[in-house]
C-alpha atoms as a PDB file:
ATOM      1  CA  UNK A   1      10.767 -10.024  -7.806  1.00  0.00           C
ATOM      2  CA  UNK A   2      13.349  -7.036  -6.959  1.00  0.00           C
ATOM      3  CA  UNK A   3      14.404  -6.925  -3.417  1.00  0.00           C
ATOM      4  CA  UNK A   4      15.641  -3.846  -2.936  1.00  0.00           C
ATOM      5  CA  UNK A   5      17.373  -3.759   1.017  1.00  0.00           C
ATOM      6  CA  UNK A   6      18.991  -0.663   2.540  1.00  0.00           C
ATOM      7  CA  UNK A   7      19.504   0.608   5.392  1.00  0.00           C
ATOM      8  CA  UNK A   8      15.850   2.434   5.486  1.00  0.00           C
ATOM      9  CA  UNK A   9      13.886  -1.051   5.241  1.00  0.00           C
ATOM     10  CA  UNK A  10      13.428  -3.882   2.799  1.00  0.00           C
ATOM     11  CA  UNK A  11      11.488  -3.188  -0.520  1.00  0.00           C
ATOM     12  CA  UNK A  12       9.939  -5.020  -2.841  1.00  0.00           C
ATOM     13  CA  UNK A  13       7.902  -4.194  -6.130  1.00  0.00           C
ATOM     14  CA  UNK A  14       4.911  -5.944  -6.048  1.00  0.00           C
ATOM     15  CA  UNK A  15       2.191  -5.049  -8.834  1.00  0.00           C
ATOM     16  CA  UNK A  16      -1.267  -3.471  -7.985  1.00  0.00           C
ATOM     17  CA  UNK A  17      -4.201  -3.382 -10.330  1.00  0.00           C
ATOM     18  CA  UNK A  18      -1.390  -3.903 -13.364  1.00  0.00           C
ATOM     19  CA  UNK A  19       1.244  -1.097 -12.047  1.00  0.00           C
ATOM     20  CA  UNK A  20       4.360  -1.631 -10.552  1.00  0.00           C
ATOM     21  CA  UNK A  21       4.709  -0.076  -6.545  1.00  0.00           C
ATOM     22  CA  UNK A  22       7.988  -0.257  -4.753  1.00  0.00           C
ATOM     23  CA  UNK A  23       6.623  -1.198  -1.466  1.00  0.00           C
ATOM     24  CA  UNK A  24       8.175  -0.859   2.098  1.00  0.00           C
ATOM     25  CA  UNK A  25       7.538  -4.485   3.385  1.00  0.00           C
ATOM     26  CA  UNK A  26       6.810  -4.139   7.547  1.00  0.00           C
ATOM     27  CA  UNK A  27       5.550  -7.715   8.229  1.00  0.00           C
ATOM     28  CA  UNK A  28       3.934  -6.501  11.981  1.00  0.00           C
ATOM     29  CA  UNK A  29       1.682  -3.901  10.143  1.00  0.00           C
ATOM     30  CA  UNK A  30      -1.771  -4.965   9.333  1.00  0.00           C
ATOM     31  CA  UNK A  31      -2.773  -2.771   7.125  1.00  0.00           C
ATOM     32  CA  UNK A  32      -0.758  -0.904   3.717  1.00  0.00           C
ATOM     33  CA  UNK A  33      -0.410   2.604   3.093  1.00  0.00           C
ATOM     34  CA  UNK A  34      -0.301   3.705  -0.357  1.00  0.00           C
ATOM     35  CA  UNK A  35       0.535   7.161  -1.438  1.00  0.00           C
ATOM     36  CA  UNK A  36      -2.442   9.674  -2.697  1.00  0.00           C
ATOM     37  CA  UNK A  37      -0.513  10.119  -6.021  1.00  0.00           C
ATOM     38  CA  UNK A  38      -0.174   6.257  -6.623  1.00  0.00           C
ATOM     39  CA  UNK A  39      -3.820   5.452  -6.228  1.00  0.00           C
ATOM     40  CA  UNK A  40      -4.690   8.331  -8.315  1.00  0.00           C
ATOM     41  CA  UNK A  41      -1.921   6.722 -11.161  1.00  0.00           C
ATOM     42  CA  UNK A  42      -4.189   3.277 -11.692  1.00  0.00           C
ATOM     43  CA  UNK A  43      -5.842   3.180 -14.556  1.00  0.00           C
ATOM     44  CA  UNK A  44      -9.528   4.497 -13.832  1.00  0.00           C
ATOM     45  CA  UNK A  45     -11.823   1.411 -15.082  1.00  0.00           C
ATOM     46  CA  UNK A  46      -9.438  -0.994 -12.543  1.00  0.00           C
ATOM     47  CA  UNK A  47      -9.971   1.252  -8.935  1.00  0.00           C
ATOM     48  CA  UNK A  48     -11.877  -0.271  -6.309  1.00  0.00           C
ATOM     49  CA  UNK A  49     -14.825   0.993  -4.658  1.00  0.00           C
ATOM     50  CA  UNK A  50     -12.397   3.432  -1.997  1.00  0.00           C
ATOM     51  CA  UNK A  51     -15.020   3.698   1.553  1.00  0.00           C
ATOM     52  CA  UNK A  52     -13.892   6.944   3.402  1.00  0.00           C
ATOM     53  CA  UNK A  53     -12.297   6.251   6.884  1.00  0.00           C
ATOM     54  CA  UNK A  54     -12.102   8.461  10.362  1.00  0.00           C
ATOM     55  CA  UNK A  55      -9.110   7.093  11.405  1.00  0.00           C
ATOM     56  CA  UNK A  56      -5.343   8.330  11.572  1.00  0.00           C
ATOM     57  CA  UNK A  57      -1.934   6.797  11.877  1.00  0.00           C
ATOM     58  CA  UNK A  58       0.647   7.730  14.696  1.00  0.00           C
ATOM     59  CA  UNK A  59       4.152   7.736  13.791  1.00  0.00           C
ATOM     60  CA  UNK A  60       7.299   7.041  15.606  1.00  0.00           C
ATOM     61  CA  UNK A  61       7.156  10.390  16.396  1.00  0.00           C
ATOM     62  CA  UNK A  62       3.977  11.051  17.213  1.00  0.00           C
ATOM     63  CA  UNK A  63       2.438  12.751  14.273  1.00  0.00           C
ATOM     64  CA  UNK A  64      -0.671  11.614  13.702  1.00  0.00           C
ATOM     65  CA  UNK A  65      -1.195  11.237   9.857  1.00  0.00           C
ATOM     66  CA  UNK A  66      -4.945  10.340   8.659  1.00  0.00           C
ATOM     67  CA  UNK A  67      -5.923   8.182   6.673  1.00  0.00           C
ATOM     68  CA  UNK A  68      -8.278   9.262   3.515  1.00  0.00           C
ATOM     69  CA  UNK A  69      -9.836   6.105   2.151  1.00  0.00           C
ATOM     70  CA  UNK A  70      -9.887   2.219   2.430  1.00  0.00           C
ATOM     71  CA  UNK A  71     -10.576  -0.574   0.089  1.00  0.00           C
ATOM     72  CA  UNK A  72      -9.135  -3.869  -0.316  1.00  0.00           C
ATOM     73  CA  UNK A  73      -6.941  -5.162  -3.195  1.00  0.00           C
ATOM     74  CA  UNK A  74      -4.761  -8.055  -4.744  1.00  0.00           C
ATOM     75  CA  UNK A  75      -1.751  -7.552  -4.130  1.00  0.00           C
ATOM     76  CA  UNK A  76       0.925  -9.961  -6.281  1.00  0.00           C
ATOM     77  CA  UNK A  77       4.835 -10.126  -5.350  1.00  0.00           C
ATOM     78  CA  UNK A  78       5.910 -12.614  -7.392  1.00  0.00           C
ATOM     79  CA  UNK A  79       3.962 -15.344  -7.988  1.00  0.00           C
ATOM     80  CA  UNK A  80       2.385 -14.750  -4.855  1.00  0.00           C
ATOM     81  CA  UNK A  81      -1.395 -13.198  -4.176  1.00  0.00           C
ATOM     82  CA  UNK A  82      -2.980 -11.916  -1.382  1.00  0.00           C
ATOM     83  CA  UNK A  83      -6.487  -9.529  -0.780  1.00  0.00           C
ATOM     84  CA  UNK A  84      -4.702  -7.053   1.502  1.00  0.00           C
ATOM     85  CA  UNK A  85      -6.756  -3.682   3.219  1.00  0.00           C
ATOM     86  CA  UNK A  86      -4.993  -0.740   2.077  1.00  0.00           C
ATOM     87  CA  UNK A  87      -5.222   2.886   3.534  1.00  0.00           C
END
């Protein structure tokens, strides 16, 4: 596992559906956000079923950023697994 700490956050690479992510870890959020371009980089016969969503995400400074798609993946940092809801 590469931890990867700065002063923007605390990164990890974890691997999703066999490619590796550098991924923001934020232990309050409970959901993940992943990129349009990095879902649309996993290999084709591995993507989930993605259900469409009418939902957005506020940020810090109040942007509200929507969300396209959800679908729930493993997620592996390390030897560690979880199913985890991404956005």
């Amino acid at each position: 596992m590469n931890n990867l700490g700065s002063d923007s956050g605390y990164f990890v690479t974890a691997t999703i559906l066999e490619n590796d992510v550098t991924m923001l870890v934020d232990s309050g959020a409970n959901v993940s956000i992943l990129s349009k371009e990095t879902v649309e980089n996993f290999p084709y016969a591995l993507k989930p079923e993605m259900f469409p969503v009418q939902t957005s995400l506020v940020s810090v400074t109040g942007e509200k950023i929507p969300f396209l798609e959800k679908t729930e993946i493993e997620i592996c940092i390390g030897t560690q697994k979880i199913i985890h809801t991404v956005s």
